[in-house]
PDB file of N, CA and C in Angstrom:
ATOM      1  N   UNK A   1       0.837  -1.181   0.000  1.00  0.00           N
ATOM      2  CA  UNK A   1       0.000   0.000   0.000  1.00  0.00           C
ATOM      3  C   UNK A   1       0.884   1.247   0.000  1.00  0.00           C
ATOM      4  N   UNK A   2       0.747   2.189  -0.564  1.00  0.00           N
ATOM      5  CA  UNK A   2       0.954   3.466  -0.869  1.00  0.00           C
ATOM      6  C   UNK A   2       0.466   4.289   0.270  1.00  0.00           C
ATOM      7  N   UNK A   3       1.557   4.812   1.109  1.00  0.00           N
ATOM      8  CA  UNK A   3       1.059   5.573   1.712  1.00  0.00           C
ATOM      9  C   UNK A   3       1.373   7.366   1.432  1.00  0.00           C
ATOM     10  N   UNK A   4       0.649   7.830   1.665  1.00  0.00           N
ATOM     11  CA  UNK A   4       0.168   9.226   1.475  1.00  0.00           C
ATOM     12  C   UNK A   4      -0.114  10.132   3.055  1.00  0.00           C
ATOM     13  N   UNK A   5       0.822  11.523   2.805  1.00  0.00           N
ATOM     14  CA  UNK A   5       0.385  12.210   3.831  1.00  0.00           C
ATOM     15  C   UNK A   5      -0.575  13.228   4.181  1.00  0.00           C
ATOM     16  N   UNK A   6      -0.747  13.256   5.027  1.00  0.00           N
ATOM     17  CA  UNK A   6      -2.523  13.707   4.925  1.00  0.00           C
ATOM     18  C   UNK A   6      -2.745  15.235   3.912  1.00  0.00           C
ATOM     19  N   UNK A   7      -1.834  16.084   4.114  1.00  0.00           N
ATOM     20  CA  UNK A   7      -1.684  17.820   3.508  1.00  0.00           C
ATOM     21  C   UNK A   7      -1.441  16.946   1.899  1.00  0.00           C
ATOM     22  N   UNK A   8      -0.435  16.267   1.854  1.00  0.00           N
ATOM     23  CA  UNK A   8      -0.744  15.999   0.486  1.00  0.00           C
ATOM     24  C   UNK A   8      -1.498  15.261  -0.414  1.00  0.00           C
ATOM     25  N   UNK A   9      -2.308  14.401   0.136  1.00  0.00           N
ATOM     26  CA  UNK A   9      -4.023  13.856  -0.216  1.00  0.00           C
ATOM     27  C   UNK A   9      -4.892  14.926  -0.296  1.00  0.00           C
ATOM     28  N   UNK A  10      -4.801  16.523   0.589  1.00  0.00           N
ATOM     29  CA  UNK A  10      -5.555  17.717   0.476  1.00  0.00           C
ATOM     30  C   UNK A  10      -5.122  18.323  -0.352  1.00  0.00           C
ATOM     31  N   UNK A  11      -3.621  18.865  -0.796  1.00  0.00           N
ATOM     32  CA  UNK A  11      -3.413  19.051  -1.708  1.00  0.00           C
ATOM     33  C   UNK A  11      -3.787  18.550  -3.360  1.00  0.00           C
ATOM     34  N   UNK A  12      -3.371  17.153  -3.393  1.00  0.00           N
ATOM     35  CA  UNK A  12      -3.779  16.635  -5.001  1.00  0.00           C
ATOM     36  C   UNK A  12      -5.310  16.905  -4.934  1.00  0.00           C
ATOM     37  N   UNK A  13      -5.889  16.880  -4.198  1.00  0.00           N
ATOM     38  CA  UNK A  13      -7.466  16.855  -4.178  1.00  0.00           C
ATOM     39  C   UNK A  13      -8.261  18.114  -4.377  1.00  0.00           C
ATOM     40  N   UNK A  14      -7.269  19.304  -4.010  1.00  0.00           N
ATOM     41  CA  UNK A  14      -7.889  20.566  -4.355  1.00  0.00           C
ATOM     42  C   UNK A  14      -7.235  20.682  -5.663  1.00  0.00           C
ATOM     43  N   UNK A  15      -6.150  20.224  -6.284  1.00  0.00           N
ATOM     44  CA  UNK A  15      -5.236  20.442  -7.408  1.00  0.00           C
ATOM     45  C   UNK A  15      -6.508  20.117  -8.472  1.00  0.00           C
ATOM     46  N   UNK A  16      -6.684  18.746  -8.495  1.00  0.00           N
ATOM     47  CA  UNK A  16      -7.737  18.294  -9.009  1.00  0.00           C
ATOM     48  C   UNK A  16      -9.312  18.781  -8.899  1.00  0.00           C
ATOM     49  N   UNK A  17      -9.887  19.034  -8.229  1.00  0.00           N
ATOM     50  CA  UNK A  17     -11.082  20.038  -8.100  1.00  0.00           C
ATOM     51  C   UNK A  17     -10.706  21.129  -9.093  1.00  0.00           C
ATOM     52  N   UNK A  18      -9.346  22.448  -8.726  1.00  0.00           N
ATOM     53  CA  UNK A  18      -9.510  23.303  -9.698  1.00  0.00           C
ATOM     54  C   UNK A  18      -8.790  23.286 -11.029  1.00  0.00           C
ATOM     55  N   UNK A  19      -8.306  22.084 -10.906  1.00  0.00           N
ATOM     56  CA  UNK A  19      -8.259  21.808 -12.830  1.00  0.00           C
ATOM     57  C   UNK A  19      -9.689  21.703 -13.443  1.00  0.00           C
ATOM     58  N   UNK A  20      -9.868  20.665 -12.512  1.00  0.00           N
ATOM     59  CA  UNK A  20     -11.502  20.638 -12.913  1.00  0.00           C
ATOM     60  C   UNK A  20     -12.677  21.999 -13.549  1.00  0.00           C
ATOM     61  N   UNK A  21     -13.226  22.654 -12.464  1.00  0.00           N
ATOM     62  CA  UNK A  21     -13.556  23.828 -12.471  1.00  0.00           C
ATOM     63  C   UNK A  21     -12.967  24.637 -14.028  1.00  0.00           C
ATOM     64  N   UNK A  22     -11.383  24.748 -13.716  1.00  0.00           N
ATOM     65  CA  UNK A  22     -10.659  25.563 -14.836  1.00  0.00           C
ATOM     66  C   UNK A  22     -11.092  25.122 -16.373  1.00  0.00           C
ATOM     67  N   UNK A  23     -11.506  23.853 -16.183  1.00  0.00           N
ATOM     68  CA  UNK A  23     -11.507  23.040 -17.815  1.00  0.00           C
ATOM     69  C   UNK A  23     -13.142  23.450 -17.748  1.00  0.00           C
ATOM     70  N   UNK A  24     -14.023  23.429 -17.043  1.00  0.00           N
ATOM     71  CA  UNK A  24     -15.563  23.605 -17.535  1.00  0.00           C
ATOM     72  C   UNK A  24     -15.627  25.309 -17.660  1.00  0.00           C
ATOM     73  N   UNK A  25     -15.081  25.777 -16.974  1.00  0.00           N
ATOM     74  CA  UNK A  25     -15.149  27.092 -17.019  1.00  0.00           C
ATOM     75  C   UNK A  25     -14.726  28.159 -18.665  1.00  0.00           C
ATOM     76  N   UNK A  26     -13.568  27.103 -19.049  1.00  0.00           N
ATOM     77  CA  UNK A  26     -12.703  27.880 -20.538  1.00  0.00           C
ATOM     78  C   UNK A  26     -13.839  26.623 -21.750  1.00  0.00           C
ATOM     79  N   UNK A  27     -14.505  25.896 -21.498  1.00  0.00           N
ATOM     80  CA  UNK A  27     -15.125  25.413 -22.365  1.00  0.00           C
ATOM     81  C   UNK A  27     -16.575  26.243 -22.369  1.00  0.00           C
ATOM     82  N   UNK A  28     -17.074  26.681 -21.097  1.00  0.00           N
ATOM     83  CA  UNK A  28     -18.277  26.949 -21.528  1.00  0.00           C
ATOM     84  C   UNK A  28     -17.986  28.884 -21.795  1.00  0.00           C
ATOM     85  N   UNK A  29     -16.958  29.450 -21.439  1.00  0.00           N
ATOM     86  CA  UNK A  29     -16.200  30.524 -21.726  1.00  0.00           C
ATOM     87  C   UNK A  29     -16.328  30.407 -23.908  1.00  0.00           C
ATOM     88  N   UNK A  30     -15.929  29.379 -24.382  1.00  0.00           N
ATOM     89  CA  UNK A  30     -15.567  29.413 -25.915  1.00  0.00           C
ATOM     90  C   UNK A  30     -16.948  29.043 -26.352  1.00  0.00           C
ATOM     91  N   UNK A  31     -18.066  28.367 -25.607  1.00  0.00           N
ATOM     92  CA  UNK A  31     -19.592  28.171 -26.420  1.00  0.00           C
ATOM     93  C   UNK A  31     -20.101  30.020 -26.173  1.00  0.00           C
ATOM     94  N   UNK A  32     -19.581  30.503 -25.610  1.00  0.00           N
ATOM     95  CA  UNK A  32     -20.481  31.798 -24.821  1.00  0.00           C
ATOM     96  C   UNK A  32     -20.071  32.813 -25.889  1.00  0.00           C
ATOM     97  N   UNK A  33     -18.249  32.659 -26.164  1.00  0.00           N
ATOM     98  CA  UNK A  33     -18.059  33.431 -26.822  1.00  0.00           C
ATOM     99  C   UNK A  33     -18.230  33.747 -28.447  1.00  0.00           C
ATOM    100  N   UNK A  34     -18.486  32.455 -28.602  1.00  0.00           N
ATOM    101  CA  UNK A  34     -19.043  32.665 -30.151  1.00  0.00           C
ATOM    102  C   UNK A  34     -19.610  33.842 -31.042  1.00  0.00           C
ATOM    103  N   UNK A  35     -19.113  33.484 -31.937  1.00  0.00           N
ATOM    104  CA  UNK A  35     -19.491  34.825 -33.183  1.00  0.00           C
ATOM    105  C   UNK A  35     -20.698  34.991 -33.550  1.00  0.00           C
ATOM    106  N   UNK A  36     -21.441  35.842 -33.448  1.00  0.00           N
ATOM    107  CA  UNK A  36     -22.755  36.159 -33.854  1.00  0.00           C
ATOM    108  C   UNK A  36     -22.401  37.170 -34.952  1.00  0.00           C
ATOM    109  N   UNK A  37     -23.153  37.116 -36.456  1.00  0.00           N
ATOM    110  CA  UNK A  37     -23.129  37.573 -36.807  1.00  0.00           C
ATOM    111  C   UNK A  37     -24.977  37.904 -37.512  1.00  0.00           C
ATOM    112  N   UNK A  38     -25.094  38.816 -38.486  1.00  0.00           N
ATOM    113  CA  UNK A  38     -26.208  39.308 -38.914  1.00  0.00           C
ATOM    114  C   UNK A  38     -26.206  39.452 -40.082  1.00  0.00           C
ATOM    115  N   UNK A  39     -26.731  39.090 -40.945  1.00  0.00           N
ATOM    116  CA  UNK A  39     -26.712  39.439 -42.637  1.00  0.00           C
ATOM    117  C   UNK A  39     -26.985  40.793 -43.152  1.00  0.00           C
ATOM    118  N   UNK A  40     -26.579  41.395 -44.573  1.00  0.00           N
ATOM    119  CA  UNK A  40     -27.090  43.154 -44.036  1.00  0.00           C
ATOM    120  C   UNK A  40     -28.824  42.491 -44.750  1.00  0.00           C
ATOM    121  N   UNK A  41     -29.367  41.625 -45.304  1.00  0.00           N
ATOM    122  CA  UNK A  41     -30.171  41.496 -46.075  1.00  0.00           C
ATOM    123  C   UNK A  41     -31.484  41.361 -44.902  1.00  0.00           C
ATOM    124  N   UNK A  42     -31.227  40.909 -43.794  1.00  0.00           N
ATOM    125  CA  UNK A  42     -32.279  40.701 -42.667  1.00  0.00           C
ATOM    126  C   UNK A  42     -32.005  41.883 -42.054  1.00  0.00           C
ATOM    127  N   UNK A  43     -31.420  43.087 -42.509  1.00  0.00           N
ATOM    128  CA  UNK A  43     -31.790  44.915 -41.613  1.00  0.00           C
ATOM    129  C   UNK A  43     -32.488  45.309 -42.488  1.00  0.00           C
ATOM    130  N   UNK A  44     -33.880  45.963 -41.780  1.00  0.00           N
ATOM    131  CA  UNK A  44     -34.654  47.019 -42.757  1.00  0.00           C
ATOM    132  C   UNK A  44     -34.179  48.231 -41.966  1.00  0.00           C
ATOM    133  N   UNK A  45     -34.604  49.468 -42.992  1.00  0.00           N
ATOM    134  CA  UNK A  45     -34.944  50.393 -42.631  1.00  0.00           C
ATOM    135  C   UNK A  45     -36.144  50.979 -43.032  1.00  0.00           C
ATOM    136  N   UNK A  46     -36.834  51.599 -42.240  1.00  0.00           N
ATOM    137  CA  UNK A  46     -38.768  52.119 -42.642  1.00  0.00           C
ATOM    138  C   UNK A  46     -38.159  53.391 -43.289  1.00  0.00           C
ATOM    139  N   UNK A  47     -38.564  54.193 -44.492  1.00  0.00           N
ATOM    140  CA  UNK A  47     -38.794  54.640 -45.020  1.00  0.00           C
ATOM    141  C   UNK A  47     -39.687  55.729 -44.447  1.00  0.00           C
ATOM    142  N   UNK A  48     -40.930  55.689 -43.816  1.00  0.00           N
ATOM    143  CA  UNK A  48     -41.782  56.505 -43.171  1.00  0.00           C
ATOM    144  C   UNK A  48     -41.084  57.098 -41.768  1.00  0.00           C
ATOM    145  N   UNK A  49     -40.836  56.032 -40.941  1.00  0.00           N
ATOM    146  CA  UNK A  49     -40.825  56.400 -39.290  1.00  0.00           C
ATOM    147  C   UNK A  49     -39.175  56.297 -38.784  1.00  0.00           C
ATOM    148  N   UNK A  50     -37.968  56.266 -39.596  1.00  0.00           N
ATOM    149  CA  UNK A  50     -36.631  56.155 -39.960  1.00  0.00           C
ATOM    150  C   UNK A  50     -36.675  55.044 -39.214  1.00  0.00           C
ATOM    151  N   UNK A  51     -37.328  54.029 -38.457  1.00  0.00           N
ATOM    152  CA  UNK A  51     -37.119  52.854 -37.566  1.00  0.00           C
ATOM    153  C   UNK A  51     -36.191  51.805 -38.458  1.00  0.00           C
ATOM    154  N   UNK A  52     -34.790  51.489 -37.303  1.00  0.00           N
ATOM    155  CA  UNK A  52     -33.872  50.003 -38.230  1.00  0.00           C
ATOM    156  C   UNK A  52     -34.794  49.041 -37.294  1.00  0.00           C
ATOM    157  N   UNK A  53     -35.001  48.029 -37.933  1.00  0.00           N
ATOM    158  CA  UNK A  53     -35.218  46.514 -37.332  1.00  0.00           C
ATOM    159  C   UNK A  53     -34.542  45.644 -38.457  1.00  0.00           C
ATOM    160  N   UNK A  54     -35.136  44.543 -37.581  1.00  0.00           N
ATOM    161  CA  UNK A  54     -34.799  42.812 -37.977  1.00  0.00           C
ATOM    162  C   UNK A  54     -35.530  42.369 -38.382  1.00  0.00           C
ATOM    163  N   UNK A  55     -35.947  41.572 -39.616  1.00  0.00           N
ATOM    164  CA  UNK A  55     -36.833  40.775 -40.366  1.00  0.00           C
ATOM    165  C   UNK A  55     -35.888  39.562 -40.998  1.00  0.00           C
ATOM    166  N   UNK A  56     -36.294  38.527 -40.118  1.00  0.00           N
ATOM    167  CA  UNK A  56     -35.313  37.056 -40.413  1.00  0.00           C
ATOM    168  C   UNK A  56     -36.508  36.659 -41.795  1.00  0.00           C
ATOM    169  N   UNK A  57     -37.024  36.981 -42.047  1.00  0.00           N
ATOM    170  CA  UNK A  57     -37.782  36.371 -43.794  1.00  0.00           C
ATOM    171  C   UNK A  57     -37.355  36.958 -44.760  1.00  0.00           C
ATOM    172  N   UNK A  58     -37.186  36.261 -45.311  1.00  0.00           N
ATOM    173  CA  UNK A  58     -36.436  36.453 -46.756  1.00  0.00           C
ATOM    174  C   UNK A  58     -37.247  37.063 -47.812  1.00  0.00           C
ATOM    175  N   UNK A  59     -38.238  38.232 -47.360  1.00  0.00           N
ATOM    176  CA  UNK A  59     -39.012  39.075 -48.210  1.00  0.00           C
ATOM    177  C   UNK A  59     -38.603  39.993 -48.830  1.00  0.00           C
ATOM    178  N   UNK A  60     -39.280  40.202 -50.453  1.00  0.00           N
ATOM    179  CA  UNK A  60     -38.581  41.476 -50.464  1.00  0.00           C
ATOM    180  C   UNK A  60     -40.102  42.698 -49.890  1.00  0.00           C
ATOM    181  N   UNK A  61     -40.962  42.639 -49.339  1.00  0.00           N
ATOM    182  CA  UNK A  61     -41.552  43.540 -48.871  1.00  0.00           C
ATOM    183  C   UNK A  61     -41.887  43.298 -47.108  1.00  0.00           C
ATOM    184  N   UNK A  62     -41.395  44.190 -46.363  1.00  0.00           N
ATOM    185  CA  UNK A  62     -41.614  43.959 -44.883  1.00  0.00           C
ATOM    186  C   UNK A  62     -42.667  45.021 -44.098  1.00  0.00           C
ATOM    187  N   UNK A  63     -43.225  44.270 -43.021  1.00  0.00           N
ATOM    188  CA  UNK A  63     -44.213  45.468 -42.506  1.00  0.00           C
ATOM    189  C   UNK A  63     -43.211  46.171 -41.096  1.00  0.00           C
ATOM    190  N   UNK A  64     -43.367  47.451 -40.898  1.00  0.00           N
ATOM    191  CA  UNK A  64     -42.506  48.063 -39.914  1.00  0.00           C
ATOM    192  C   UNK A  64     -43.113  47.832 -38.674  1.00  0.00           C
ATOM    193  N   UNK A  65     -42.344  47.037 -37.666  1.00  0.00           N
ATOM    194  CA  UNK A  65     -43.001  46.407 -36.557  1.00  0.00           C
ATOM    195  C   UNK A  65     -43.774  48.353 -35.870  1.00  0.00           C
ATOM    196  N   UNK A  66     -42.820  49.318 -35.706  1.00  0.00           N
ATOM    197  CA  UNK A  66     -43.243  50.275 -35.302  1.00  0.00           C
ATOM    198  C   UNK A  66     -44.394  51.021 -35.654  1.00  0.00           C
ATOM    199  N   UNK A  67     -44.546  51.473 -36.926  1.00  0.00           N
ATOM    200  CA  UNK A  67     -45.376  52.549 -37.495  1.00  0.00           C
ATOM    201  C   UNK A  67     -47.074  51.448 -38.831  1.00  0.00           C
ATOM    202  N   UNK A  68     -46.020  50.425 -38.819  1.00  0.00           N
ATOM    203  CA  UNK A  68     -47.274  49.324 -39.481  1.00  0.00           C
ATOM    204  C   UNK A  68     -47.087  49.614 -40.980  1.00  0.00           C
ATOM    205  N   UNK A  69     -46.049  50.611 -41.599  1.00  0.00           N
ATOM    206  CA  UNK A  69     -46.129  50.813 -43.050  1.00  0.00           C
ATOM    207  C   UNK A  69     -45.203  49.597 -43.602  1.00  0.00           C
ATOM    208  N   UNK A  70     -45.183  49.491 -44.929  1.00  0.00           N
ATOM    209  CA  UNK A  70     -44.967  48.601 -46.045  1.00  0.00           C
ATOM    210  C   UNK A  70     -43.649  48.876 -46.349  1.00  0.00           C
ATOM    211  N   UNK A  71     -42.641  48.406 -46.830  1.00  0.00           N
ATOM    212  CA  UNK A  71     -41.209  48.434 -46.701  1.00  0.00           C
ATOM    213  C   UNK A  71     -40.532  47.564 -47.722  1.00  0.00           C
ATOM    214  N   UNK A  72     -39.923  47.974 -48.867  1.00  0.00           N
ATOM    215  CA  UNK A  72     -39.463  47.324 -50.188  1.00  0.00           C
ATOM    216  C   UNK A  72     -38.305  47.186 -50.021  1.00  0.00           C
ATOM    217  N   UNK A  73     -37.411  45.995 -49.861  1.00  0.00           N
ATOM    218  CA  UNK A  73     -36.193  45.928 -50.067  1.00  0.00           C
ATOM    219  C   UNK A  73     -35.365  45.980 -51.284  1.00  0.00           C
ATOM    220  N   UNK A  74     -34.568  46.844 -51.617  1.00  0.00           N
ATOM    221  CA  UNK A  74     -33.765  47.161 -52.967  1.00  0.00           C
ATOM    222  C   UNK A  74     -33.098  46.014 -53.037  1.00  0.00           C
ATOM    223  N   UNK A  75     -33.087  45.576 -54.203  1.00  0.00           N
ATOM    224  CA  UNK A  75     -32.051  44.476 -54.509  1.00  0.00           C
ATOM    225  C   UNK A  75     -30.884  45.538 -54.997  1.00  0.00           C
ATOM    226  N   UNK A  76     -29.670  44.497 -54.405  1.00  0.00           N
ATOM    227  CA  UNK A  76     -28.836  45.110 -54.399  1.00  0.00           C
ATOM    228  C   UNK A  76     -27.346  44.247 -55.549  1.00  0.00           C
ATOM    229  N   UNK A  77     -27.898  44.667 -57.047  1.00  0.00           N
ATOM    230  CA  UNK A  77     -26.982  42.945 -57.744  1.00  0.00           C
ATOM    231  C   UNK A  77     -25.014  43.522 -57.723  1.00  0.00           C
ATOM    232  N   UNK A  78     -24.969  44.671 -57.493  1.00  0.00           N
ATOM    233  CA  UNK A  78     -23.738  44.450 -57.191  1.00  0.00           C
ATOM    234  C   UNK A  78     -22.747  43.966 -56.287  1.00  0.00           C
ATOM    235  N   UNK A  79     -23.901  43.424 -55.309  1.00  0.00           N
ATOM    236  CA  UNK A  79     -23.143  42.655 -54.089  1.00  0.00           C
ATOM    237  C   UNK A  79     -23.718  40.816 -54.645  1.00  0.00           C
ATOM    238  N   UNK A  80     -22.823  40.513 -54.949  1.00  0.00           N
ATOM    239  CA  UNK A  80     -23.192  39.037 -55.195  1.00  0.00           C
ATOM    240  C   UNK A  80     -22.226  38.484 -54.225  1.00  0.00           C
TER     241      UNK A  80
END
């Protein structure tokens, strides 16, 4: 049998706890930090009420969540 002294059974044991900790912490640190990005094709801008929003549908006509008017998206063919 292996014997072990008591400070250093407390020692490896907290060593181990904050490796532990350290490894869930930098993994859920790199899901958190992820890149969000936004297309410019899902930003309107209203025309009537200058309001920017978000419209995730792929319309080319949107209603302005703010003011309720009608909203034409320009195609834009020099951005391919």
């Amino acid at each position: 049998m292996i014997s072990v002294d008591f400070s250093l059974a407390i020692s490896l044991y907290m060593l181990i706890l904050l490796s532990a900790i350290l490894v869930i912490w930098l993994v859920g640190k790199k899901q958190k930090d992820k890149d969000l990005t936004l297309d410019d094709k899902f930003i309107w801008f209203c025309s009537v009420c200058t309001y920017t929003y978000i419209n995730t549908k792929e319309d080319l006509i949107s209603l302005c969540p703010r003011c309720g008017s009608y909203n034409k998206k320009s195609v834009d063919i020099s951005r391919s």
